[in-house]
N, C-alpha and C. Protein backbone atom coordinates (compact mmCIF):
# COMPACT_ATOMS: atom_id res chain seq x y z
N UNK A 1 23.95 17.93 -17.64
CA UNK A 1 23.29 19.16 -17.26
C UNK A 1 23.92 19.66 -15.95
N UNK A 2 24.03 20.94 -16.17
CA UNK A 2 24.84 21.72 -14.72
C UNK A 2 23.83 21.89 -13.53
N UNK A 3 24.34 21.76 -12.10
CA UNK A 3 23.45 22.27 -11.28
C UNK A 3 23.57 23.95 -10.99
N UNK A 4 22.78 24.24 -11.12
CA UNK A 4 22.58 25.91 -10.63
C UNK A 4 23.39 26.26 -9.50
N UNK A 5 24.27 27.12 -9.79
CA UNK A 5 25.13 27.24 -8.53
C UNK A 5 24.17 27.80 -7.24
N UNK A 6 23.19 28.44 -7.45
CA UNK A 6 22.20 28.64 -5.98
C UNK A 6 21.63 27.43 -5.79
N UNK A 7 21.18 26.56 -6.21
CA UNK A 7 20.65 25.20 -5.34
C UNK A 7 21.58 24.24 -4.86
N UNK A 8 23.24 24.37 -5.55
CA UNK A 8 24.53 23.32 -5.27
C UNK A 8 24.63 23.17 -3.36
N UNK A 9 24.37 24.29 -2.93
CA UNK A 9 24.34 24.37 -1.30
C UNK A 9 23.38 23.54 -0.39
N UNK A 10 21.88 23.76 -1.05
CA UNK A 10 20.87 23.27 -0.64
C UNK A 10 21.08 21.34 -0.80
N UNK A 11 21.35 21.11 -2.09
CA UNK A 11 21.68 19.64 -2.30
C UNK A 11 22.79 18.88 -1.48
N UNK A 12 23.67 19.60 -1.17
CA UNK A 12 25.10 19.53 -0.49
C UNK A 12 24.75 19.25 0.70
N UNK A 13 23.97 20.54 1.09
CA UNK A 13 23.77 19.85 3.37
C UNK A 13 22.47 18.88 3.13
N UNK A 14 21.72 18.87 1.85
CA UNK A 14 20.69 17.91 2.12
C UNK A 14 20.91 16.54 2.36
N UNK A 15 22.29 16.24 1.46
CA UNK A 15 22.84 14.94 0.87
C UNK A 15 23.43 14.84 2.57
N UNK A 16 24.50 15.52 3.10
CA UNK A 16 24.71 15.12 4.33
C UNK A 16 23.84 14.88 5.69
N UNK A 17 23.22 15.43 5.70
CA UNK A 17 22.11 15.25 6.74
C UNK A 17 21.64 14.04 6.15
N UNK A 18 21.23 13.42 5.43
CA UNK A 18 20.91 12.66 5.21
C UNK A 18 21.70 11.26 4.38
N UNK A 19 22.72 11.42 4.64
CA UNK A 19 24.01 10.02 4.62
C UNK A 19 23.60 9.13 6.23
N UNK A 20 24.05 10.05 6.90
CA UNK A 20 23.50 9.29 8.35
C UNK A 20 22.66 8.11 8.15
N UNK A 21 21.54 9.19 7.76
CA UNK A 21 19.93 8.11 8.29
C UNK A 21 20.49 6.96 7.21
N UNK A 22 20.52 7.25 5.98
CA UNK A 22 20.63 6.27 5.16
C UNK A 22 21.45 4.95 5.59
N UNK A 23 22.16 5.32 5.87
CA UNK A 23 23.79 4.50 6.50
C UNK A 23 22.45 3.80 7.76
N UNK A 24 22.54 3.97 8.38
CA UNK A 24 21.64 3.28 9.52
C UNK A 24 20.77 2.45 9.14
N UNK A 25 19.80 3.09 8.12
CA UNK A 25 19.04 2.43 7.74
C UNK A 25 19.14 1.25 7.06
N UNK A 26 20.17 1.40 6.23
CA UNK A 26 21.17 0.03 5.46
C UNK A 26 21.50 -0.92 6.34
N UNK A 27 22.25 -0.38 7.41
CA UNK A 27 22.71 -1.12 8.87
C UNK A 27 21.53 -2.04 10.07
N UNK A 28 20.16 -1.27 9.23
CA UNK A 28 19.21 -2.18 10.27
C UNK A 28 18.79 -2.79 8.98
N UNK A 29 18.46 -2.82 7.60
CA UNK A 29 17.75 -3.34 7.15
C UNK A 29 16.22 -3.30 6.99
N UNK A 30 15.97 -1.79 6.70
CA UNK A 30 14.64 -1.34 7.26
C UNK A 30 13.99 -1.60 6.36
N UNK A 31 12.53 -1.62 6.75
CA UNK A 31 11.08 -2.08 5.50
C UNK A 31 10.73 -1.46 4.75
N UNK A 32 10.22 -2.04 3.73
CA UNK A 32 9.64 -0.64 2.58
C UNK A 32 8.99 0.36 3.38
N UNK A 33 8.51 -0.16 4.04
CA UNK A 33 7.18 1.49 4.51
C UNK A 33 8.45 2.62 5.28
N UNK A 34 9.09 2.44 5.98
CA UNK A 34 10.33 3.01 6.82
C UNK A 34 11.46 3.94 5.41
N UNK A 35 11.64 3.01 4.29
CA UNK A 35 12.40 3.57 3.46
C UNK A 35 11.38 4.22 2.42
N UNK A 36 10.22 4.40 2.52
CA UNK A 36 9.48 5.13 1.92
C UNK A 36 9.76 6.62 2.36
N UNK A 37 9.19 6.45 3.91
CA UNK A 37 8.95 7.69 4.89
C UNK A 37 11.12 8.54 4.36
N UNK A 38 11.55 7.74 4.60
CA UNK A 38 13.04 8.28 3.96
C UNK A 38 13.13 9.13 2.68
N UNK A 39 12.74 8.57 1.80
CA UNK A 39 12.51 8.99 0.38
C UNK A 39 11.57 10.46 0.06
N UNK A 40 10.48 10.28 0.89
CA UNK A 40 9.53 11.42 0.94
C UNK A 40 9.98 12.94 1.85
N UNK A 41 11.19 11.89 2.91
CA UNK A 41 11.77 13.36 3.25
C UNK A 41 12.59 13.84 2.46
N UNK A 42 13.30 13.07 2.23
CA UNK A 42 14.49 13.83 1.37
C UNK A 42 14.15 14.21 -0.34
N UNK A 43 12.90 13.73 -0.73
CA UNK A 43 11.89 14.70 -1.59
C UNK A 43 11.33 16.07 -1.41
N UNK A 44 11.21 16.30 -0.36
CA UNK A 44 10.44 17.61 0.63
C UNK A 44 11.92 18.11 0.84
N UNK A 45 12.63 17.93 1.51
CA UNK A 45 13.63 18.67 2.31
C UNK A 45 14.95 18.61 1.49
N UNK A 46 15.31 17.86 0.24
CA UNK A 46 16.50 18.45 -0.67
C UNK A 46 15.64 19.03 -1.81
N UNK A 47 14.94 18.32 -2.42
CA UNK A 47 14.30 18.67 -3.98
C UNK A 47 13.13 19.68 -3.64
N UNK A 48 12.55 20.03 -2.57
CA UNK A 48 11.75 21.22 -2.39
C UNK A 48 10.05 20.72 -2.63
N UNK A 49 9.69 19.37 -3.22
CA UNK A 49 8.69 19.20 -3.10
C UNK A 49 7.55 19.32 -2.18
N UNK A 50 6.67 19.26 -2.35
CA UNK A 50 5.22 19.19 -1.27
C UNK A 50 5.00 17.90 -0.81
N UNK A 51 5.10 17.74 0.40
CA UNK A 51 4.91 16.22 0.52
C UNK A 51 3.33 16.23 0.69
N UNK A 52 2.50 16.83 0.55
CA UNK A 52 0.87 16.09 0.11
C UNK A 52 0.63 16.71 -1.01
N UNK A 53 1.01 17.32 -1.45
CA UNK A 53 0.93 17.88 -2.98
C UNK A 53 0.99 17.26 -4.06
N UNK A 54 2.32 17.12 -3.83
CA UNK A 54 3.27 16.06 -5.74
C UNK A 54 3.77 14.94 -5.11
N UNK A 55 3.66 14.34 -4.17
CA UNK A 55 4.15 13.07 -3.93
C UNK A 55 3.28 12.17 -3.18
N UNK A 56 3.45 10.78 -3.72
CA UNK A 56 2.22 9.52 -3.43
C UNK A 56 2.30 8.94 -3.04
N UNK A 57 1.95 7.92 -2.37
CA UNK A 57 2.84 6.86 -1.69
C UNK A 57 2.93 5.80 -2.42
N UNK A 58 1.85 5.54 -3.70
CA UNK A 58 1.56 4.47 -4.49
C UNK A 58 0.78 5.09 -5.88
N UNK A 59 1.61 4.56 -6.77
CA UNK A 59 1.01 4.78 -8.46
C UNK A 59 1.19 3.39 -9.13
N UNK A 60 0.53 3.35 -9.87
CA UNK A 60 0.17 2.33 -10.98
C UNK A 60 1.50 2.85 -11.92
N UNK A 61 2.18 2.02 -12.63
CA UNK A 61 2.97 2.16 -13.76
C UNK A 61 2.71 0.67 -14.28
N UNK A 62 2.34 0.68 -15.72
CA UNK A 62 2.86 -0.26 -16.40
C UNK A 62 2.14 -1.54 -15.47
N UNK A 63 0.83 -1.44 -15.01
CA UNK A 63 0.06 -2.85 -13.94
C UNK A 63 1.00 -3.27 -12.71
N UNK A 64 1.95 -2.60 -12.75
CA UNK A 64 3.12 -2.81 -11.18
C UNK A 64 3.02 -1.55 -10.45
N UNK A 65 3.40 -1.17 -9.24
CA UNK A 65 2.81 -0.27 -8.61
C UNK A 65 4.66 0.69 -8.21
N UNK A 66 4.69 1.82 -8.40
CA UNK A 66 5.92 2.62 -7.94
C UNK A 66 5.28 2.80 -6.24
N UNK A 67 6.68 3.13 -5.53
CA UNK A 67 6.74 2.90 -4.37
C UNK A 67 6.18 4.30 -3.58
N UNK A 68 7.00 5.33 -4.67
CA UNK A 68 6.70 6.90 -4.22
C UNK A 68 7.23 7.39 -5.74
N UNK A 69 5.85 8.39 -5.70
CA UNK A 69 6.08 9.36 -7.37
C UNK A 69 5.81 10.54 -7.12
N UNK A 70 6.57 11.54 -7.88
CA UNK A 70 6.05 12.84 -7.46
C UNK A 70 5.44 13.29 -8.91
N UNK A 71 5.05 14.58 -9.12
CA UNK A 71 4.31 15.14 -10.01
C UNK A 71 4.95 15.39 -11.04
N UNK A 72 6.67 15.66 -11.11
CA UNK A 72 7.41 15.67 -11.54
C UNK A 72 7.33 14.70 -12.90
N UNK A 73 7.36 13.47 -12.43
CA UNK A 73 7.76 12.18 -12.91
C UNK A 73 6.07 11.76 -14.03
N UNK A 74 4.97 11.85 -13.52
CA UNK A 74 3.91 12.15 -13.53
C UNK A 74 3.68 13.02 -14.80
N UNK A 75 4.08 14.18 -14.64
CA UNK A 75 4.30 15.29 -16.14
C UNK A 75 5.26 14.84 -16.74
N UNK A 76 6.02 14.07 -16.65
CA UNK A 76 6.99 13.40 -17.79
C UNK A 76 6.29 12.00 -18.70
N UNK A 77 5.17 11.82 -18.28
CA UNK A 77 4.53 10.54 -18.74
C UNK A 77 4.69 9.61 -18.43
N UNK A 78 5.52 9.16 -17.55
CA UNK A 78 6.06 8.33 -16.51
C UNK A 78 4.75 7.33 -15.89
């Protein structure tokens, strides 16, 4: 599937701005809760989500628990 050439920009500086943190974060070895707060930004600030809206910090799947889900995933039956 193609990306929309109007969002290719938005994904592009999102992905760089956010190589950094990632890279660091790899480099310290950070905790789930720290690489959560990571995940939820770059949910909000590349993919456009609501961060109290469509994203959780904890869901049930399958009696094991996902880390972060958005609404997305949720309407897929997920």
């Amino acid at each position: 599937m193609a990306i929309p050439v109007k969002i290719q920009p938005r994904l592009s500086d999102g992905l760089k701005k956010f190589q950094p943190i990632l890279t660091q974060a790899r480099a310290k070895d950070i905790n789930e809760s720290d690489t959560v707060v990571i995940i939820t930004d770059i949910l909000t600030d590349v993919f456009g989500f609501e961060k109290y809206g469509e994203i959780t910090s904890e869901y049930a799947i399958k009696k094991t628990f996902a880390i972060s889900q958005s609404k997305l995933m949720e309407n897929q039956g997920t």
